[in-house]
C-alpha atoms as a PDB file:
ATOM      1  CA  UNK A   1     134.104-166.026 -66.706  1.00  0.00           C
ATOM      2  CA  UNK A   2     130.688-166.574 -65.986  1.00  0.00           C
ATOM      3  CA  UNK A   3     128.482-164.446 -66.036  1.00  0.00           C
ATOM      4  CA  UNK A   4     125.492-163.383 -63.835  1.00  0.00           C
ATOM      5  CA  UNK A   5     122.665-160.947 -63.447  1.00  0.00           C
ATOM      6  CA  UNK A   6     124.087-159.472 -60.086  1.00  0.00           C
ATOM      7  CA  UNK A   7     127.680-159.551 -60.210  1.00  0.00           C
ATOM      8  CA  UNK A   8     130.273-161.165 -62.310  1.00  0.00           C
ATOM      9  CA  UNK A   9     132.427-164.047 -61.072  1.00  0.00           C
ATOM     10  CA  UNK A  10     135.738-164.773 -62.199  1.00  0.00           C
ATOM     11  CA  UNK A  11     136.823-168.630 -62.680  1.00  0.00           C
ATOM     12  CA  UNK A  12     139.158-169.835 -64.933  1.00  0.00           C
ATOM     13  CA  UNK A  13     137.415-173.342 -66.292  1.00  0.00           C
ATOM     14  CA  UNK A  14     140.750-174.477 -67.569  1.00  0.00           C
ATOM     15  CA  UNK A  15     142.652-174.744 -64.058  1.00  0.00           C
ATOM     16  CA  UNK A  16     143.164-177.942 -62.718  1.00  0.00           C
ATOM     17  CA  UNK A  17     141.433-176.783 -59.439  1.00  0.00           C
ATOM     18  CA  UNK A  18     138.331-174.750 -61.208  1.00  0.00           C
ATOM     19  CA  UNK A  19     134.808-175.709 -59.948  1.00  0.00           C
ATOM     20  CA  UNK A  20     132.564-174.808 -62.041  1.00  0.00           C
ATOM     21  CA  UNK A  21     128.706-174.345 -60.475  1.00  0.00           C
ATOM     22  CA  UNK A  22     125.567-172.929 -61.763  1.00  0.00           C
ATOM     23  CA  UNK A  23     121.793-173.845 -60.706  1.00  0.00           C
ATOM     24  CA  UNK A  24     120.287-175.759 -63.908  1.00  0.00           C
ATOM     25  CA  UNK A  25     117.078-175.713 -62.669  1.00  0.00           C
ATOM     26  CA  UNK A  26     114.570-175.233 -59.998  1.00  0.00           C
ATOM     27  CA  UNK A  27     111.296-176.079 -58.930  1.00  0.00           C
ATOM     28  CA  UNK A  28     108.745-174.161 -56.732  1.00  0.00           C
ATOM     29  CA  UNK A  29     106.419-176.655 -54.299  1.00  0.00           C
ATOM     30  CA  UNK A  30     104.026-174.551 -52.045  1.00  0.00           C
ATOM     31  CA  UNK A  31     106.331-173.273 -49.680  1.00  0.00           C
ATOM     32  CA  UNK A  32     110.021-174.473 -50.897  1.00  0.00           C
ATOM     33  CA  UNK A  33     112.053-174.229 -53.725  1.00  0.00           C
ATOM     34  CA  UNK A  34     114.236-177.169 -54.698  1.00  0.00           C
ATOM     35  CA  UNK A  35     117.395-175.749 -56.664  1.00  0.00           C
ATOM     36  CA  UNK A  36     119.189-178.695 -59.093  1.00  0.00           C
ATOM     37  CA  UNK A  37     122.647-177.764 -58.371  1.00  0.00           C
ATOM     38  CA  UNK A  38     125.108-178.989 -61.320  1.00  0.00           C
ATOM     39  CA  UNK A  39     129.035-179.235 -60.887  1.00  0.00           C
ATOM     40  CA  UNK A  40     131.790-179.464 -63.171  1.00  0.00           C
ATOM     41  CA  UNK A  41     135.113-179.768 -62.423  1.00  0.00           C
ATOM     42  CA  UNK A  42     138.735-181.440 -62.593  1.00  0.00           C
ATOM     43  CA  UNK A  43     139.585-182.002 -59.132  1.00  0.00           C
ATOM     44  CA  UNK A  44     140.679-185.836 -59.039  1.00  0.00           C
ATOM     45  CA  UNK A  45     138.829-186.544 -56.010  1.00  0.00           C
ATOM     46  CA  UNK A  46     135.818-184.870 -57.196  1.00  0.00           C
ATOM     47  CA  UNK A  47     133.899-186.416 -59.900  1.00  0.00           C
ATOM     48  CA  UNK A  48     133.957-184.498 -63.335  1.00  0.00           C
ATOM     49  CA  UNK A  49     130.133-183.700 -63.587  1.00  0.00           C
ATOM     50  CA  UNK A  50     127.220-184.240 -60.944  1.00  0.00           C
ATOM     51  CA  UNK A  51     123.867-182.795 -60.531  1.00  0.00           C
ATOM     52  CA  UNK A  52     121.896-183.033 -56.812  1.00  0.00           C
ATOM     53  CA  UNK A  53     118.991-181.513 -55.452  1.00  0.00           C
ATOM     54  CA  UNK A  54     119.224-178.992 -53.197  1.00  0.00           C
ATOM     55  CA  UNK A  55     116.751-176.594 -50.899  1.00  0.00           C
ATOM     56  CA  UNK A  56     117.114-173.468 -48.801  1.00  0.00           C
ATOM     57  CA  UNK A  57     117.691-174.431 -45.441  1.00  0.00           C
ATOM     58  CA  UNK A  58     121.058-176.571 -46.826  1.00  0.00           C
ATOM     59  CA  UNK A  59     122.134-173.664 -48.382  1.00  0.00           C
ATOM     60  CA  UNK A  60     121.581-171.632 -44.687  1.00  0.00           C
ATOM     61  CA  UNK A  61     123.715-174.813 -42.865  1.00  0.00           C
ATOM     62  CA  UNK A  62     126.404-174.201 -45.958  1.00  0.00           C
ATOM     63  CA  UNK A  63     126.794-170.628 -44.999  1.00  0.00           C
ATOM     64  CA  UNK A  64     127.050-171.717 -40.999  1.00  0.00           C
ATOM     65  CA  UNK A  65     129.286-174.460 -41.429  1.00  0.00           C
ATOM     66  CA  UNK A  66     131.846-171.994 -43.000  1.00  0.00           C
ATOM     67  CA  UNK A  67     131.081-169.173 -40.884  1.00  0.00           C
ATOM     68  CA  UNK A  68     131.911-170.721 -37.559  1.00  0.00           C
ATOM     69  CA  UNK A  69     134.719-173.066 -38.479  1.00  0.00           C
ATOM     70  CA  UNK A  70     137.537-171.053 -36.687  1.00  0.00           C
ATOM     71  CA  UNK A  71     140.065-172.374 -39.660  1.00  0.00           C
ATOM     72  CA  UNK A  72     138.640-169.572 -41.394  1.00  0.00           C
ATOM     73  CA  UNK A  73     138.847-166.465 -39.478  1.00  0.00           C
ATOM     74  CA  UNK A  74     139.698-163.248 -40.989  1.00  0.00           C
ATOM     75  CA  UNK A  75     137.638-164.846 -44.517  1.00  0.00           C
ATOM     76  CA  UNK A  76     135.136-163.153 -45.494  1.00  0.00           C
ATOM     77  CA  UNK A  77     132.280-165.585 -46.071  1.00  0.00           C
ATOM     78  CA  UNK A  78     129.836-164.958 -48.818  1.00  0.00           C
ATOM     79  CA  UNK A  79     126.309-163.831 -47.437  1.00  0.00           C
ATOM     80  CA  UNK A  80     123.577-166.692 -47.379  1.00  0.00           C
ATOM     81  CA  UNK A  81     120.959-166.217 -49.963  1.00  0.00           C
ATOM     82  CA  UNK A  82     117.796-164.843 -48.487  1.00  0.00           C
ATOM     83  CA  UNK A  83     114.770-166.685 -48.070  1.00  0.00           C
ATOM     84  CA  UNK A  84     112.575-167.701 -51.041  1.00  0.00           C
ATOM     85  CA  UNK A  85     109.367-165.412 -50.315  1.00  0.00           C
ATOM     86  CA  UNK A  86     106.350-165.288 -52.917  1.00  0.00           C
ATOM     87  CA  UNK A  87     103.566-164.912 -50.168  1.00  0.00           C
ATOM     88  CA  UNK A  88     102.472-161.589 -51.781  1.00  0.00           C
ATOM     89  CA  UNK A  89     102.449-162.967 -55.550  1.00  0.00           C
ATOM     90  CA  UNK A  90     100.388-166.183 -54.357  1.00  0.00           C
ATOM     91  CA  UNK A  91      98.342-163.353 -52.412  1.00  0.00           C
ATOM     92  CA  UNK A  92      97.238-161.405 -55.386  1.00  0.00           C
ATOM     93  CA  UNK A  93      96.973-164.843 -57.839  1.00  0.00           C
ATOM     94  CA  UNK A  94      94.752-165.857 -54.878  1.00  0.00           C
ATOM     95  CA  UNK A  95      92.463-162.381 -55.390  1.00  0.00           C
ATOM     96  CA  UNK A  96      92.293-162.367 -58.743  1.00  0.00           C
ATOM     97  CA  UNK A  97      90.930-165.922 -58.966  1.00  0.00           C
ATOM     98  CA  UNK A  98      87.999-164.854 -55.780  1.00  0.00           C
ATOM     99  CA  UNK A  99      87.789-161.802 -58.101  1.00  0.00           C
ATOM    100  CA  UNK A 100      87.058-163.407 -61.359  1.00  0.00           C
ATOM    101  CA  UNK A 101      83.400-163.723 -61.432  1.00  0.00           C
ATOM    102  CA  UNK A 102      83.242-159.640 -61.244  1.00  0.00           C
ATOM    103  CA  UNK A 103      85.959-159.449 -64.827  1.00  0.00           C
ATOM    104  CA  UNK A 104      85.169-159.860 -68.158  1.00  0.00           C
ATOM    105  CA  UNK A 105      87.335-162.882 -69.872  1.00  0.00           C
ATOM    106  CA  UNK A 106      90.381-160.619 -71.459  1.00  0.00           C
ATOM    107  CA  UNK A 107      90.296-158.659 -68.304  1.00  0.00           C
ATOM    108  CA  UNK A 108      91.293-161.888 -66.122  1.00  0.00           C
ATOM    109  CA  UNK A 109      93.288-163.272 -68.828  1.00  0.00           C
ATOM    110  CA  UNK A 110      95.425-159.536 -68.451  1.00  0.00           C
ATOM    111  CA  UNK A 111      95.781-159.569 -64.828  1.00  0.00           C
ATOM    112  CA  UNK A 112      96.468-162.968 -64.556  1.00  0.00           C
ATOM    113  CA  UNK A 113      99.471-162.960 -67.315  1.00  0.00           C
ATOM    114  CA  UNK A 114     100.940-159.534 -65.183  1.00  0.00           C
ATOM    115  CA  UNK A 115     101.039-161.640 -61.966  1.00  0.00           C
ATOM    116  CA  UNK A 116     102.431-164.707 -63.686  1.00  0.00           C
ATOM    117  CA  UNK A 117     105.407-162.501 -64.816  1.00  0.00           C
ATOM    118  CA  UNK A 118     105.867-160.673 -61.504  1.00  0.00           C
ATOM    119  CA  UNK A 119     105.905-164.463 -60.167  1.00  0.00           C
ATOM    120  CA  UNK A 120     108.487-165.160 -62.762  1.00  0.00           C
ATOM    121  CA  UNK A 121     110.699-162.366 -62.071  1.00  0.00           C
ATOM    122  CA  UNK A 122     110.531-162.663 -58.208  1.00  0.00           C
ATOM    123  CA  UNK A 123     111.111-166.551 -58.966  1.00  0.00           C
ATOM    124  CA  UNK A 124     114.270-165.776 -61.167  1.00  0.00           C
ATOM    125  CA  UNK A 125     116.020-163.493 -58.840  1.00  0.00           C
ATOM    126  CA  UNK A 126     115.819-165.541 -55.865  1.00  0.00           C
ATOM    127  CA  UNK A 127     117.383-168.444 -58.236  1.00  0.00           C
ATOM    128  CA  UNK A 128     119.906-165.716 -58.928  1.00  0.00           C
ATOM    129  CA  UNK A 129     121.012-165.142 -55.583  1.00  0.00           C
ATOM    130  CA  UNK A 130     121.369-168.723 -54.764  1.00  0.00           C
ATOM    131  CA  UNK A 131     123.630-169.556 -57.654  1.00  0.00           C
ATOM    132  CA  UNK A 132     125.874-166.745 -57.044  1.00  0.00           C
ATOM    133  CA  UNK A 133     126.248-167.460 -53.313  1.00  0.00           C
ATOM    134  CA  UNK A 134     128.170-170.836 -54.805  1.00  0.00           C
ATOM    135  CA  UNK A 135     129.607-169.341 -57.209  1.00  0.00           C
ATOM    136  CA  UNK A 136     131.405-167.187 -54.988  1.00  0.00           C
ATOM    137  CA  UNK A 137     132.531-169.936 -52.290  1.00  0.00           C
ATOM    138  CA  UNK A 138     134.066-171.765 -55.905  1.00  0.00           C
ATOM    139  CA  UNK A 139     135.782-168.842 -56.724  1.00  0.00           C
ATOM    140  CA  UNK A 140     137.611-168.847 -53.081  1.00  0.00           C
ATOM    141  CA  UNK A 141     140.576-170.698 -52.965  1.00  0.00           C
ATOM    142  CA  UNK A 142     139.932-171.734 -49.482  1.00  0.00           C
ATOM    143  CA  UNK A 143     136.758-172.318 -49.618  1.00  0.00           C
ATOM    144  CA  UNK A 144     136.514-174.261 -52.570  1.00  0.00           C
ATOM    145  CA  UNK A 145     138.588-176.719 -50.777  1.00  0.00           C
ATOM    146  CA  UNK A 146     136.267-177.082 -47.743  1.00  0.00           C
ATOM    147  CA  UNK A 147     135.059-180.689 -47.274  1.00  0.00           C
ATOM    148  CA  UNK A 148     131.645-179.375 -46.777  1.00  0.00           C
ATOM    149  CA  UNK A 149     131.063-177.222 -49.903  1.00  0.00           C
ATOM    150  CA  UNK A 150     132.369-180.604 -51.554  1.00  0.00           C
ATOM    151  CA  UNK A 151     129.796-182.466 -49.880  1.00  0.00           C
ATOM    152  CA  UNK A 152     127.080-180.426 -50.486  1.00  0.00           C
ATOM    153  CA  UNK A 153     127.802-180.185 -54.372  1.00  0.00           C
ATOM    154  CA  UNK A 154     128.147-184.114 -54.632  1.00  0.00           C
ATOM    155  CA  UNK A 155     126.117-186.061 -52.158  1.00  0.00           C
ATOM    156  CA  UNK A 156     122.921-187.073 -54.267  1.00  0.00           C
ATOM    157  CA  UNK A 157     120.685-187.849 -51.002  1.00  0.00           C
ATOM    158  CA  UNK A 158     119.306-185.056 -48.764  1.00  0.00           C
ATOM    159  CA  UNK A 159     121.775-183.349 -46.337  1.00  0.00           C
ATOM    160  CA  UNK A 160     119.155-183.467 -43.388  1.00  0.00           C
ATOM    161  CA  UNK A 161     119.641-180.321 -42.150  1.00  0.00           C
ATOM    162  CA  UNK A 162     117.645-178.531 -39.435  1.00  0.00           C
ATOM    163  CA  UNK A 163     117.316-174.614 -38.813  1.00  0.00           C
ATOM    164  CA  UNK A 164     118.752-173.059 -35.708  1.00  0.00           C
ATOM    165  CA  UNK A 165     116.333-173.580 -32.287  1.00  0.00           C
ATOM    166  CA  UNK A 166     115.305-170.767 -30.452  1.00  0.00           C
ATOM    167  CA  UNK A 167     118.303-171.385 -28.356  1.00  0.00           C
ATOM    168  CA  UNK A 168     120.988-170.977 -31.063  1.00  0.00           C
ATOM    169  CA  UNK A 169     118.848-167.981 -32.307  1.00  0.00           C
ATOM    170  CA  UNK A 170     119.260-166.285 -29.383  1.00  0.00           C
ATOM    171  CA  UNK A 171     122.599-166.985 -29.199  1.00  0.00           C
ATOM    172  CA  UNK A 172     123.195-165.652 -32.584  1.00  0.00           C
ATOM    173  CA  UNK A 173     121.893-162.579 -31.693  1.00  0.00           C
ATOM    174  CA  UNK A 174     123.744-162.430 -28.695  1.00  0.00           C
ATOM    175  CA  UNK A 175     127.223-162.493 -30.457  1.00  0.00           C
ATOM    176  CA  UNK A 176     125.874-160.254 -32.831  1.00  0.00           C
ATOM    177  CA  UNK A 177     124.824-157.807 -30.038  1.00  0.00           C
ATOM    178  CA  UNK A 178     128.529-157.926 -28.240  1.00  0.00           C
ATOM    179  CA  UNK A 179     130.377-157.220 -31.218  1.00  0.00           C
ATOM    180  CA  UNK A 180     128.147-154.179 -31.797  1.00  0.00           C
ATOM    181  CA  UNK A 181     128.878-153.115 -28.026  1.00  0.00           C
ATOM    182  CA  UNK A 182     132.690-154.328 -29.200  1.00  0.00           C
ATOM    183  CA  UNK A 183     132.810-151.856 -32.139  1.00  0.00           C
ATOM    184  CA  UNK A 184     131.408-148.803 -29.912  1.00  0.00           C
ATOM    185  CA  UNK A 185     133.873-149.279 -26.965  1.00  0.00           C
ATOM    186  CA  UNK A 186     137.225-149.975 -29.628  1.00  0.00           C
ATOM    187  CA  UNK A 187     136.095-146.595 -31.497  1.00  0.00           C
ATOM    188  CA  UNK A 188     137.082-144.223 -29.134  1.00  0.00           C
ATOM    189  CA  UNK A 189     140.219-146.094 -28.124  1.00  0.00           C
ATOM    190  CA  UNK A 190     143.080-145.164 -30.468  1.00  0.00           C
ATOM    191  CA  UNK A 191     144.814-147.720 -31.909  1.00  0.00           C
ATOM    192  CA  UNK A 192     148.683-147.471 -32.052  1.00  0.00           C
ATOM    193  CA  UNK A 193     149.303-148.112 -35.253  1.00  0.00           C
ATOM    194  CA  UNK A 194     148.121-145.273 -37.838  1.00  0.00           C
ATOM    195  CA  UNK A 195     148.193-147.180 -40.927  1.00  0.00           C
ATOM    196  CA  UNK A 196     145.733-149.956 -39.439  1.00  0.00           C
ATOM    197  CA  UNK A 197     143.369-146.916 -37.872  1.00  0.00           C
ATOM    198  CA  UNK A 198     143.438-145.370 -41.164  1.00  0.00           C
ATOM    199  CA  UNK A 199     142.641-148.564 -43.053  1.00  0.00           C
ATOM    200  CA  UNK A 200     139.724-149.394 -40.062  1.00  0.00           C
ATOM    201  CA  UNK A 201     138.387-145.257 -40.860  1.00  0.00           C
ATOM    202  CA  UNK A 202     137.867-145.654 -44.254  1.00  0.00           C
ATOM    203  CA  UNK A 203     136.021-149.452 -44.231  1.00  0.00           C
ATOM    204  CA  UNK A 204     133.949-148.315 -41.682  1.00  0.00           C
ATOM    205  CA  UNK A 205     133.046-145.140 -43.701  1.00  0.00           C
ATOM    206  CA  UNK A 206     132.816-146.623 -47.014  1.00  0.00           C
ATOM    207  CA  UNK A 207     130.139-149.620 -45.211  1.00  0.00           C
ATOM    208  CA  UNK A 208     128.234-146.539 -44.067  1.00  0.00           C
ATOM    209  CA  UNK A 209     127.697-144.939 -47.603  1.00  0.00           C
ATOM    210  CA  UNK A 210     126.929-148.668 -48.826  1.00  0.00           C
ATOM    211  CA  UNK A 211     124.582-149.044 -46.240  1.00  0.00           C
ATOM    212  CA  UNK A 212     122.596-145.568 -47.711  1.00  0.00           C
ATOM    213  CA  UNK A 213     123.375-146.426 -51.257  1.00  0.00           C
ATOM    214  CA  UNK A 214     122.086-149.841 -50.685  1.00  0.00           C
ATOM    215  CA  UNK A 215     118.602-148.058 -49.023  1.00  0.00           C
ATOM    216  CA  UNK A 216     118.161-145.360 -51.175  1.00  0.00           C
ATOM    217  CA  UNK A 217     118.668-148.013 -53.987  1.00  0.00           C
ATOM    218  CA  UNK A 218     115.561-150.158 -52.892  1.00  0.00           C
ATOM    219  CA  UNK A 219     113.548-147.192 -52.507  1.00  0.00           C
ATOM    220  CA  UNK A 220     113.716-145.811 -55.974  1.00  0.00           C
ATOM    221  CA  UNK A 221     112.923-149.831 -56.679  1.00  0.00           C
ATOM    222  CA  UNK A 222     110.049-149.563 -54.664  1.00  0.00           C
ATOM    223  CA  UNK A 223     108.891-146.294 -56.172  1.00  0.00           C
ATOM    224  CA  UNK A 224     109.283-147.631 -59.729  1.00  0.00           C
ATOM    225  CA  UNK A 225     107.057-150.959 -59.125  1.00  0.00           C
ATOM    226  CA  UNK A 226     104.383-148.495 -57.261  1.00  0.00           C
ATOM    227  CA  UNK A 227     104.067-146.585 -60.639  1.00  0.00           C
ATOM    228  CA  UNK A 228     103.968-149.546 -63.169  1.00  0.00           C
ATOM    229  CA  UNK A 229     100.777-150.345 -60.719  1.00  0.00           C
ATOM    230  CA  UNK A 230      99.603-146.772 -61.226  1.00  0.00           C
ATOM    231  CA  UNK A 231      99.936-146.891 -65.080  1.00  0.00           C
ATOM    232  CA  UNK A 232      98.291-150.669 -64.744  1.00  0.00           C
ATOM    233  CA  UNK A 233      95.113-148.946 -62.973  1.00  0.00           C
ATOM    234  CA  UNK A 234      94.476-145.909 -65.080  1.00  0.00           C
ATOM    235  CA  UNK A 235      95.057-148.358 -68.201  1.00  0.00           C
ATOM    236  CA  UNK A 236      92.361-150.264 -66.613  1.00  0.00           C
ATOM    237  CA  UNK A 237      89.623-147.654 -65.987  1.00  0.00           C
ATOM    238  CA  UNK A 238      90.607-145.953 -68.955  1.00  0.00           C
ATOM    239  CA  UNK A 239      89.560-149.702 -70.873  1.00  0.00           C
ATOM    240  CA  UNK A 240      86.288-150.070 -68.687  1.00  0.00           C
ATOM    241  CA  UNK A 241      85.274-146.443 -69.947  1.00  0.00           C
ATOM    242  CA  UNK A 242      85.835-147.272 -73.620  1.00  0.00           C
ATOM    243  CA  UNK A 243      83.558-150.098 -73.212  1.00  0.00           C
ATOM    244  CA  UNK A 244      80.393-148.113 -72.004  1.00  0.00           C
ATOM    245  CA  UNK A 245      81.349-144.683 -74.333  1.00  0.00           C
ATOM    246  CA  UNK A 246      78.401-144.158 -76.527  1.00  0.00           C
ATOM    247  CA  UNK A 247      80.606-141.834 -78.993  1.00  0.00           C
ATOM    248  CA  UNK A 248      82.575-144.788 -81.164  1.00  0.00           C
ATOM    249  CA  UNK A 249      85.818-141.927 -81.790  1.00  0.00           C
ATOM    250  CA  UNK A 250      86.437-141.519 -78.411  1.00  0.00           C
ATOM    251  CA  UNK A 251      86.092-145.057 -77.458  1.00  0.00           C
ATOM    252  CA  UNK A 252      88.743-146.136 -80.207  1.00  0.00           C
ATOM    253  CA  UNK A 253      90.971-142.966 -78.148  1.00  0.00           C
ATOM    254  CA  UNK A 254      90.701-144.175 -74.683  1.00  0.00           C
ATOM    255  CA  UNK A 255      91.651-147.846 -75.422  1.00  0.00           C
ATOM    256  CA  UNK A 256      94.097-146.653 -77.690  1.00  0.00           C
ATOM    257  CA  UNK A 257      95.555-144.584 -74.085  1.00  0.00           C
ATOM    258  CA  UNK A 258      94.516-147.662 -72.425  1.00  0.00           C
ATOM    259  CA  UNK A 259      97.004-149.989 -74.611  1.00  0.00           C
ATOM    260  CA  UNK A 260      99.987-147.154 -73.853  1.00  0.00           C
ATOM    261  CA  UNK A 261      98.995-147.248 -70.422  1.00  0.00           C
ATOM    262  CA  UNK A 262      99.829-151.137 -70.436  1.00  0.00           C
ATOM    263  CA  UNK A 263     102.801-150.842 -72.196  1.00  0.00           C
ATOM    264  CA  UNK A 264     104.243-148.153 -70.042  1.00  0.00           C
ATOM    265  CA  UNK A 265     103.190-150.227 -67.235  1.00  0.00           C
ATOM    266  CA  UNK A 266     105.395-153.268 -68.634  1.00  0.00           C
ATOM    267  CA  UNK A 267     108.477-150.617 -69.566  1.00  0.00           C
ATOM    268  CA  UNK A 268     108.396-149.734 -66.209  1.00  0.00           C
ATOM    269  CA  UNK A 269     108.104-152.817 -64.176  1.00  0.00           C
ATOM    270  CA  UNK A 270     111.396-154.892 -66.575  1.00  0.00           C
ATOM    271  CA  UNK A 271     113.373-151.422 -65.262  1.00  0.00           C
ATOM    272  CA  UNK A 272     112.491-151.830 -61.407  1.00  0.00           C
ATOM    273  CA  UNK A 273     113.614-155.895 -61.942  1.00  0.00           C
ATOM    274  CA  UNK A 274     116.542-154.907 -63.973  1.00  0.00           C
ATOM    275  CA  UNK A 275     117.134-152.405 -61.062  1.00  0.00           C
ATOM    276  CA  UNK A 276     116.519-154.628 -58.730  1.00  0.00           C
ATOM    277  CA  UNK A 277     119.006-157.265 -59.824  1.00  0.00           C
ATOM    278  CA  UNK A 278     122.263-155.393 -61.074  1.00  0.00           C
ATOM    279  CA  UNK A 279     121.927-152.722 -58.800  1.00  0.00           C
ATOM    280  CA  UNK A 280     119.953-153.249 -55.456  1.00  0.00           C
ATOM    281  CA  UNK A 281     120.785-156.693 -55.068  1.00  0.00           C
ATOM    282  CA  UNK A 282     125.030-155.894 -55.792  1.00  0.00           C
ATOM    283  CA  UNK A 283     124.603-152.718 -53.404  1.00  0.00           C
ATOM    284  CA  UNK A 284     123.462-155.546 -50.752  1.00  0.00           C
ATOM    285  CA  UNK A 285     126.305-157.960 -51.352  1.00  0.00           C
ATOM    286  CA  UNK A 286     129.103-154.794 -51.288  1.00  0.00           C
ATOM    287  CA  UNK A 287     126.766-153.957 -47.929  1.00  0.00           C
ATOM    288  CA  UNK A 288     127.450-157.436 -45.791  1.00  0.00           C
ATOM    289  CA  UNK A 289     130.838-157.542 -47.255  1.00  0.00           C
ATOM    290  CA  UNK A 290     132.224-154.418 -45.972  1.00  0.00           C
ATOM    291  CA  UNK A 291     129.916-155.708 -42.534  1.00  0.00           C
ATOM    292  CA  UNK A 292     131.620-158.847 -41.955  1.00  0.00           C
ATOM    293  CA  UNK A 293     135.022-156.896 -42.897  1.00  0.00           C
ATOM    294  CA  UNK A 294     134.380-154.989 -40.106  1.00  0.00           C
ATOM    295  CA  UNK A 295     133.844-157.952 -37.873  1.00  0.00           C
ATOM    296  CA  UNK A 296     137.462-159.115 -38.595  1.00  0.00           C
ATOM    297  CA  UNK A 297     139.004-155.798 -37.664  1.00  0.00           C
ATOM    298  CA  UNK A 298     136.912-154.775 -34.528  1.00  0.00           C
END
């Protein structure tokens, strides 16, 4: 079994046919992140062990290739991992460092250890997310034999793959429009056979309650990060008052609240990530599952 920080996927390493797959490492440049993707397996024409490089967009032409090969229709592909985004934690690295002249030394060296971790988490789960997405397709027993997954776990150079062009964007949308209109002109038709109407009720009510848990879920995330900032804030006027307090007992009291402020701040913001990844993020897979289940049957 191995195990994840989102979900848990099954594979039995001692079958002949296992692939094993996890990321080893990655590396953030500017604007990409290159993922070292390492492989183990048995498969004769496979070799036992490889490690290759790997960034987001081939990950993105992964997902496509298996989503529009016909040979699979009726599968339910794993969702593509979403794109790496650390704009706003460059952002704020970027204002504390204009900002630094105005901070005392421990001041900067405080806010600039909070962003690094933020960076850190936000750098983790998007590593997460990635290595489950092929973990999943390795679990499939269809998938796992596609020639592409194969190719993209052992070819060593780059895959020299291209996003879609505006074209095949708007394409994309397109077919995603006309099932939409598909799915509101077949749900007031009735369809003849009750078990299969039945079966179509309840997936398209239990995607509905995903859908809310799912949003509700990244709210309460949202709120929790917004008040580890909160605590972060008062901990740091409540430190800035210490300093210029004349009276030496109360100055000792208000970094003393400052220090709990800071650790409350820290308690809080490892339970919005922990959130985050074992709840929001598994609320979001169970979402686009149950979505391109109802593709098949509509």
């Amino acid at each position: 079994m191995l195990q994840h920080r989102t979900e848990e996927i099954n594979v039995d390493l001692d079958a002949d046919d296992a692939i094993s797959v996890d990321i080893s490492d990655a590396l953030s440049e500017r604007d990409k992140v290159k993922y070292t993707v390492h492989t183990k397996t048995r498969l004769p024409d496979m070799h036992p062990e490889t490690s290759v490089v790997r960034e987001h967009e081939e990950f993105l032409w992964l997902h496509s290739v298996l989503d529009e090969n016909e040979k699979y229709a009726g599968f339910i592909v794993p969702p593509a991992p979403p794109r790496p985004d650390f704009d706003s934690s460059r952002e704020k690295l970027q204002k504390l460092g204009e900002g630094e002249a105005t901070m005392t030394k421990e001041e900067f060296s405080k806010m600039k250890q909070e962003l690094e971790q933020d960076y850190l988490a936000q750098f983790k789960k998007t590593v997460a997310m990635h290595e489950v997405f092929l973990q999943r397709i390795a679990a499939h027993p269809v998938f796992r034999q596609d020639s592409n997954f194969r190719v993209f776990l052992q070819y060593e150079n780059e895959l020299s793959v291209r996003g879609k062009n505006k074209k095949e964007v708007v394409e994309s949308l397109w077919k995603r429009f006309t099932q939409s209109a598909d799915e509101v002109l077949l749900s007031g038709q009735r369809d003849v056979d009750d078990f299969f109407e039945n079966e179509r009720n309840y997936l398209v009510e239990y995607n509905t309650h995903i859908k809310d848990a799912a949003s509700k879920a990244e709210k309460v995330v949202k709120l929790r990060k917004n008040v580890a900032e909160t605590y972060a804030k008062i901990g740091d006027c409540l430190e800035r008052m210490a300093r210029v307090e004349p009276d030496k007992l109360l100055a000792r009291t208000e970094m003393r609240a400052s220090d709990g402020m800071f650790k409350l701040k820290k308690v809080e913001a490892r339970s919005a990530n922990d959130e985050e990844l074992k709840l929001t993020d598994t609320l979001m897979y169970f979402m686009r599952d149950t979505q391109a289940a109802k593709v098949c049957i509509f």
